[in-house]
Protein backbone atom coordinates (compact mmCIF):
# COMPACT_ATOMS: atom_id res chain seq x y z
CA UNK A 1 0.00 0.00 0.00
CA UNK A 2 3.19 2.89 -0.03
CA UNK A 3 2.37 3.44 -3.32
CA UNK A 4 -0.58 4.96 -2.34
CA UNK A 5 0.68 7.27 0.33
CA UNK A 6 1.84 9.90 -1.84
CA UNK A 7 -2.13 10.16 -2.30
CA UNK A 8 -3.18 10.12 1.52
CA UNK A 9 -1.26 13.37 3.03
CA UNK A 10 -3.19 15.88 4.12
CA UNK A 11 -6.01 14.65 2.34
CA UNK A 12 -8.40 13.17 4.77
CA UNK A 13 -8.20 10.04 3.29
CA UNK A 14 -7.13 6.16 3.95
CA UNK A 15 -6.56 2.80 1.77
CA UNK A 16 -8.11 -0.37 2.85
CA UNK A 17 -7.05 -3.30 0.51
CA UNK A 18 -9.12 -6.29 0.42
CA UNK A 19 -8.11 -10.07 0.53
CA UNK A 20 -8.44 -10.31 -2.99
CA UNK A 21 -6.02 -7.33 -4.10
CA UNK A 22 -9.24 -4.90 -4.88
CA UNK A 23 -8.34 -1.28 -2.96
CA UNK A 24 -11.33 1.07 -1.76
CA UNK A 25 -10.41 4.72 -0.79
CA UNK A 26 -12.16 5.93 2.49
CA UNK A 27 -12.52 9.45 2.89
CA UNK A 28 -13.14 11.36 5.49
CA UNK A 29 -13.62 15.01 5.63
CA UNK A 30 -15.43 17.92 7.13
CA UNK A 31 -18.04 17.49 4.95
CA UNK A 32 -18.85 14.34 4.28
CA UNK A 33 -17.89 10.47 4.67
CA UNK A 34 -17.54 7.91 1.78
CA UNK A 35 -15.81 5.39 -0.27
CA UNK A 36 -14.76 5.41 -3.74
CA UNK A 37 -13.47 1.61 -5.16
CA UNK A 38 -10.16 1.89 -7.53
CA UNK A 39 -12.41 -1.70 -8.91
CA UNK A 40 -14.90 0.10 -10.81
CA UNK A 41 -13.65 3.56 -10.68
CA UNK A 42 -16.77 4.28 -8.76
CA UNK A 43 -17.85 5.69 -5.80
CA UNK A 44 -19.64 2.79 -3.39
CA UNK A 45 -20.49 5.16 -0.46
CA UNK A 46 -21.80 8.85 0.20
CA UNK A 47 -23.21 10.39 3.16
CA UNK A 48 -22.96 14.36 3.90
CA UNK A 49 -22.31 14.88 7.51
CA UNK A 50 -25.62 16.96 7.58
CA UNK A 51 -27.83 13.63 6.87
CA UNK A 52 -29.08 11.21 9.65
CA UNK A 53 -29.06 8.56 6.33
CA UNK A 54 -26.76 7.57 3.47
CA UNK A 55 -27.52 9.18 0.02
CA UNK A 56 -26.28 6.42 -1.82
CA UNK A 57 -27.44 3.27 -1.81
CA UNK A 58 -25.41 0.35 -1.01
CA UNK A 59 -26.38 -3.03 -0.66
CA UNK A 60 -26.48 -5.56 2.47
CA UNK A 61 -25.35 -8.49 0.21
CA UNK A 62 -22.87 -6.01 -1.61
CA UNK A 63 -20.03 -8.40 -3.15
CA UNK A 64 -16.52 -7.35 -3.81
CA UNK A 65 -15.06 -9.66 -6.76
CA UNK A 66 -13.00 -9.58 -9.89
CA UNK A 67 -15.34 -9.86 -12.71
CA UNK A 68 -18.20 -8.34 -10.88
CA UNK A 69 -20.18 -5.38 -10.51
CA UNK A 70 -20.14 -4.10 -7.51
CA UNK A 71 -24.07 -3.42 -6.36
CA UNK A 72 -23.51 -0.17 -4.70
CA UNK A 73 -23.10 3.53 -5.02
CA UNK A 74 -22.50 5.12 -9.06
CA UNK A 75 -20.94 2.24 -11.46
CA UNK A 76 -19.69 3.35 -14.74
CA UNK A 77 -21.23 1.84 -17.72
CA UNK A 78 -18.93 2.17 -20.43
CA UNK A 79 -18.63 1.83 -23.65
CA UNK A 80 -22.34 0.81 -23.82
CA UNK A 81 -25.48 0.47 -22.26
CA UNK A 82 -27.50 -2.76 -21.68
CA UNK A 83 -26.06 -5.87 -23.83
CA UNK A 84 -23.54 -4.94 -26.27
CA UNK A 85 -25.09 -4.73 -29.54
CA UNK A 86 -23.42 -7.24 -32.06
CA UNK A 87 -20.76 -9.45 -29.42
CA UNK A 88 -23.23 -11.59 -26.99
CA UNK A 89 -20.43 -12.11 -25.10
CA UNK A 90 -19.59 -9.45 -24.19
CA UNK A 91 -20.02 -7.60 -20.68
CA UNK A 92 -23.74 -5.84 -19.61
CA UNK A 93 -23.18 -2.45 -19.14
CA UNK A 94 -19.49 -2.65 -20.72
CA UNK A 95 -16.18 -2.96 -19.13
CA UNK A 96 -15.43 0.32 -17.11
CA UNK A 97 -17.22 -0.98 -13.66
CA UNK A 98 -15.46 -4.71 -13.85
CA UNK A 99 -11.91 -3.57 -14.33
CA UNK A 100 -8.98 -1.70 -12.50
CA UNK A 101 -8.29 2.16 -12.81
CA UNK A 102 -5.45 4.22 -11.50
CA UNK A 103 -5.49 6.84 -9.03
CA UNK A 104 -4.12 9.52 -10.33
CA UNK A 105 -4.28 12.48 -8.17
CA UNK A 106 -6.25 13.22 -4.66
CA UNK A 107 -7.07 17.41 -4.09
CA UNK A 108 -7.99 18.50 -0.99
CA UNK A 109 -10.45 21.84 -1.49
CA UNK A 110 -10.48 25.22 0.61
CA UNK A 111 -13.80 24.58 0.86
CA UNK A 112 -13.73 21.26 2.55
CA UNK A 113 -14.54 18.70 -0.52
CA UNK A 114 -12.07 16.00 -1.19
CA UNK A 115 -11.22 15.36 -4.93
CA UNK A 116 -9.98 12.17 -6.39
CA UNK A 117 -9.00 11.69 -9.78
CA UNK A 118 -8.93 7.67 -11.68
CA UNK A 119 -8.03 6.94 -15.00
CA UNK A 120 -9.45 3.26 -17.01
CA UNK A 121 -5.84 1.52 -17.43
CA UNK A 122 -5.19 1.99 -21.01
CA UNK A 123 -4.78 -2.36 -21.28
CA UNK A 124 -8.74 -2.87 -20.10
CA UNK A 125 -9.24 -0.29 -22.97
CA UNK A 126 -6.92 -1.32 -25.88
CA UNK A 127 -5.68 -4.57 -25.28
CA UNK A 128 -7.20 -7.43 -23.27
CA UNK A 129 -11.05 -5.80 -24.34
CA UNK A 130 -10.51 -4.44 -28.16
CA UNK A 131 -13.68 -3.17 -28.76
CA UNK A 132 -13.18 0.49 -28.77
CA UNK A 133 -9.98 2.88 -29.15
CA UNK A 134 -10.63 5.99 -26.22
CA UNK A 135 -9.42 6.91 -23.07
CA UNK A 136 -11.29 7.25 -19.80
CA UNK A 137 -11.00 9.49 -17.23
CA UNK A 138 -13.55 10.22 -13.91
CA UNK A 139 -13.23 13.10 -11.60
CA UNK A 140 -14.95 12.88 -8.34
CA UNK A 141 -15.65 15.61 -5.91
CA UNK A 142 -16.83 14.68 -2.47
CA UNK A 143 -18.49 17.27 0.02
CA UNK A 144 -21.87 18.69 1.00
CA UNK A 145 -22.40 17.85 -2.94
CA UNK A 146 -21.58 14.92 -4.55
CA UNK A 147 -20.47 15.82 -8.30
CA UNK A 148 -19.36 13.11 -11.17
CA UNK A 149 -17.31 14.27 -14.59
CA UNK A 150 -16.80 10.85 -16.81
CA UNK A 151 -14.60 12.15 -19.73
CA UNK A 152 -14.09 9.66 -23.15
CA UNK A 153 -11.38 10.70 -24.91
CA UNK A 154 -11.19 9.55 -28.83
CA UNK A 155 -7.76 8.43 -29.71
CA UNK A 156 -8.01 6.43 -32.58
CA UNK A 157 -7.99 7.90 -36.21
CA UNK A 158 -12.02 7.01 -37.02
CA UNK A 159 -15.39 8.73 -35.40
CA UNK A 160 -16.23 6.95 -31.49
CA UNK A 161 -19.40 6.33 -31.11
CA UNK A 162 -20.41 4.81 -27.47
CA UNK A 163 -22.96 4.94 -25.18
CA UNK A 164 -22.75 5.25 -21.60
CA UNK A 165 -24.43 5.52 -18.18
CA UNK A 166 -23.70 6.76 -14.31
CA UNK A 167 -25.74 3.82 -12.86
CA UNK A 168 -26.57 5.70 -9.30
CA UNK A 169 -28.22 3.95 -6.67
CA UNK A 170 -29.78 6.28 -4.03
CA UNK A 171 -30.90 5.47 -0.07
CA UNK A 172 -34.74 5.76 -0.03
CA UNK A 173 -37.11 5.05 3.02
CA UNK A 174 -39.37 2.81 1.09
CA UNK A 175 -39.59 2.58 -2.83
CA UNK A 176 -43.40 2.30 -2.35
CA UNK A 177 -43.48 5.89 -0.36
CA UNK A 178 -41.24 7.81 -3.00
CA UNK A 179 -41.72 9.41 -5.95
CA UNK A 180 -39.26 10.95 -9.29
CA UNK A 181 -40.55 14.15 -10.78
CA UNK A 182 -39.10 16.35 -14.18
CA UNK A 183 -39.45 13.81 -16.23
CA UNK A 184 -43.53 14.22 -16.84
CA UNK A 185 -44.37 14.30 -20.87
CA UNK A 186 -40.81 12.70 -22.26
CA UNK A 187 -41.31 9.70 -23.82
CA UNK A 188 -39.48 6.57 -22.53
CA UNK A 189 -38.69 2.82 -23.21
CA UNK A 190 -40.02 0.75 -21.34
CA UNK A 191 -38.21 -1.97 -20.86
CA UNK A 192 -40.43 -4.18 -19.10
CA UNK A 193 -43.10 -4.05 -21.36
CA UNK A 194 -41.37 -5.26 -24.54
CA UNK A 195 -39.31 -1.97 -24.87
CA UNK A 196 -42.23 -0.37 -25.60
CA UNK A 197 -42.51 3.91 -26.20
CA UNK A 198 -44.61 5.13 -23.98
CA UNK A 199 -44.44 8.52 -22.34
CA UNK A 200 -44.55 9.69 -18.83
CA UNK A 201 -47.91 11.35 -17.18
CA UNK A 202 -46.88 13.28 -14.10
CA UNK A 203 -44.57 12.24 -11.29
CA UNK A 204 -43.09 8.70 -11.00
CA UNK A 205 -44.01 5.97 -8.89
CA UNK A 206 -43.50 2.66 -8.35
CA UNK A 207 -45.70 -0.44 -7.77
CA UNK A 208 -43.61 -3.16 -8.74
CA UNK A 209 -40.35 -3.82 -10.86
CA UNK A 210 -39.97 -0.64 -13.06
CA UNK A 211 -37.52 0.06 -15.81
CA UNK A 212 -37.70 2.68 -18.27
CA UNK A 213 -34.88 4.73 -20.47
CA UNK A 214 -36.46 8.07 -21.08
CA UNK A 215 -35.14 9.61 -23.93
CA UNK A 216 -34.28 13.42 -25.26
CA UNK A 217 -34.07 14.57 -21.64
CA UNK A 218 -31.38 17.03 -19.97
CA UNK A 219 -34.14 17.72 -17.20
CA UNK A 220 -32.59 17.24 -13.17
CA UNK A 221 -34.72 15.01 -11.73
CA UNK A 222 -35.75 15.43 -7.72
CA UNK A 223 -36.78 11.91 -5.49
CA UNK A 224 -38.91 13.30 -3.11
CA UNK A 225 -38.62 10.77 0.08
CA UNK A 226 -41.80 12.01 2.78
CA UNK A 227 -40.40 9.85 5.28
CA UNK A 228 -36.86 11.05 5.74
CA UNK A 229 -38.16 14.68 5.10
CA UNK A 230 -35.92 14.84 1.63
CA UNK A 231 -35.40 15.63 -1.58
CA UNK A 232 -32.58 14.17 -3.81
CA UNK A 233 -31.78 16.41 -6.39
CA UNK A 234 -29.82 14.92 -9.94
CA UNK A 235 -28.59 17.66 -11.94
CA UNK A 236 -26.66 16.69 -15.33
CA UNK A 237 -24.76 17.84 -18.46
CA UNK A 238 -23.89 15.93 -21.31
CA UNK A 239 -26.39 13.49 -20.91
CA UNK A 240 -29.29 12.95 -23.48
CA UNK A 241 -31.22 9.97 -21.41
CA UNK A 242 -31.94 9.41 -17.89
CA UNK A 243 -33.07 5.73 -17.03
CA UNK A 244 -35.01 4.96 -13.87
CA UNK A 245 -35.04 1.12 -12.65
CA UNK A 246 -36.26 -0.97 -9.37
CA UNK A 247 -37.04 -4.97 -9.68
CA UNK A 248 -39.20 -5.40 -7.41
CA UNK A 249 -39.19 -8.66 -5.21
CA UNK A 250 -38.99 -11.21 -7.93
CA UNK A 251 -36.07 -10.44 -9.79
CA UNK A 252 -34.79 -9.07 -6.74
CA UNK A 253 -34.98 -11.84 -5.05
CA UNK A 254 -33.08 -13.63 -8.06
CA UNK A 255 -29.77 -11.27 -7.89
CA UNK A 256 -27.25 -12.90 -4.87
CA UNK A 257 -26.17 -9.77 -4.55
CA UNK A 258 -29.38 -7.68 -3.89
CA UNK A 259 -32.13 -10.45 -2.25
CA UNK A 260 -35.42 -9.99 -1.40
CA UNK A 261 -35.30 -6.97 0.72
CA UNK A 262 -32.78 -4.81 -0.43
CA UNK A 263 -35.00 -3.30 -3.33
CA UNK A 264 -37.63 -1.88 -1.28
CA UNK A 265 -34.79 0.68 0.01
CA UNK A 266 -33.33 1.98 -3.00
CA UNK A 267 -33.91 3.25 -6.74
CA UNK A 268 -32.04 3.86 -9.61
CA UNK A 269 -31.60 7.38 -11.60
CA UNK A 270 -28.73 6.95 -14.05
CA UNK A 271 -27.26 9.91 -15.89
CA UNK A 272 -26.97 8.27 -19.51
CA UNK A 273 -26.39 8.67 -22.87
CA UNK A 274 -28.28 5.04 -23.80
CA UNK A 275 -30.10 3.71 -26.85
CA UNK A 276 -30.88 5.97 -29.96
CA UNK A 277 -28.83 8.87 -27.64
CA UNK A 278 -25.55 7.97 -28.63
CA UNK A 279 -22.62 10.18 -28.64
CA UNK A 280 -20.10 10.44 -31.64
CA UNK A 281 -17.08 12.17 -30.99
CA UNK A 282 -14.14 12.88 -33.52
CA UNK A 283 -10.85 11.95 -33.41
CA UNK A 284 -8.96 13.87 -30.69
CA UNK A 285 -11.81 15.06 -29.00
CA UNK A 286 -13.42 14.45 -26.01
CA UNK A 287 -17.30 14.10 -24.05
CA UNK A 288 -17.87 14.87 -20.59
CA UNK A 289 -20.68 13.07 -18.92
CA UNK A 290 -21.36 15.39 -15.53
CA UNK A 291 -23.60 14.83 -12.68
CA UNK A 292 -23.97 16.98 -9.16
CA UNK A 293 -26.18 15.30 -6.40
CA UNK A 294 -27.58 17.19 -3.44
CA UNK A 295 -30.33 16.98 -0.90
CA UNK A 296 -32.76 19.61 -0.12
């Protein structure tokens, strides 16, 4: 772990490594506590230090292994969304949140916030997974706010095109007692009715498993919880889709790492660019994917 400790001074931050080599960063601050997983690139764990209750969600069962998404927090889906779209066997939901990134520089704000800085090792990109030629870089700032800049880089010599999602899981009291508005009169897939377009008719709720990529939306969307006296606020750039998901207790109850009670605490707001929303970026040039969470 010395190789870390370059990182660690003065920046309200420690490095736990698991048995199985995978290293989560546990931070500390003024602000706020969390943990951020150099597995994944992601961050597992957020709570500001003015909430009595996480803001991200992060499961009982949560499992921490190679090959693995890890069911917690904001994983990266990257280079696509869903099932790849000619190679069956490839990864759901891409590569990004199943393989190591670097750490490549830990800022400690006047303000308070913490800011760490990974980078996708180039081999997960280029060699061992060949399926696209880009760089990827995340910058996340943790504090009072929670904000998330993805960054694809195109390096090769033709136009990228990729899709791409920040797969959030937020803390909820009860799925049943919550609702999602600013997304009333987009129209949306719904994926559990035969991808179906449908579009959306006031505020969200949910009585039973619900997934649905709503498309042609830059719109922050607020989860209004009535029992922890909250409101979740996702505010995005560079994002042309936002997909909302819960499974419900049967194919909840089918996922070892969720079970059958897990769902009925948390929901899913992803920050994505999925489906017919797909970015194309030229050669040399980048796309930043941003999201800022907050409670009110």
């Amino acid at each position: 772990m010395s190789c870390f400790e370059q990182f660690a001074r003065g920046n309200n931050i420690t490095f736990e490594q698991l048995d199985n080599g995978i290293v989560l960063v546990k931070i500390d601050n003024s602000l706020a506590t969390a943990t951020v997983s150099l597995y994944g690139g992601h961050i597992v764990e957020w709570q500001p230090k003015s909430q009595q209750a996480p803001v991200l969600w992060r499961s009982e069962r949560v499992q921490y292994k190679p090959g693995k998404a890890i069911r917690a927090g904001v994983p990266i889906c990257w280079p696509w969304f869903g099932a790849h779209p000619s190679d069956t066997h490839a990864p759901s939901h891409g590569y990004a949140r199943i393989n190591a990134w670097d750490i490549t520089s830990v800022l400690a704000s006047d303000a308070g916030a913490t800011e760490i800085c990974m980078t996708l090792r180039d081999s997960q990109s280029t060699d061992s997974l060949p399926y696209i030629t880009a760089s990827l870089s995340v910058r996340i700032s943790i504090g009072e706010v929670l904000s998330i800049d993805l960054t694809t880089t195109n390096i090769g010599s033709d136009v990228l095109k990729f899709t791409e999602a920040l797969h959030a899981y937020f803390y909820v009291s009860d799925v049943a007692q919550v609702e999602i508005n600013g997304l009333s009169e987009c129209d949306y897939v719904d994926l559990i009715d035969n991808n179906t377009i449908k579009s959306q008719v006031g505020a969200i709720s949910f009585s039973g498993e619900l997934g649905r990529v709503y498309l042609k939306t830059i719109s922050d969307c607020l989860i209004n919880d009535p029992v922890l006296l909250r409101t979740i606020r996702i505010a995005k750039t560079g994002s042309q889709s936002t997909v909302v998901w819960n499974p419900s207790i049967d194919t909840a109850t089918k996922m070892d790492d969720l079970g059958p009670l897990g769902w009925r605490t948390m929901v899913c707001v992803e920050s994505a660019n999925a489906l017919t929303d797909t970015v194309c970026i030229e050669p040399g040039q980048q796309h930043t994917l941003s999201v800022t969470y907050s409670v009110e």
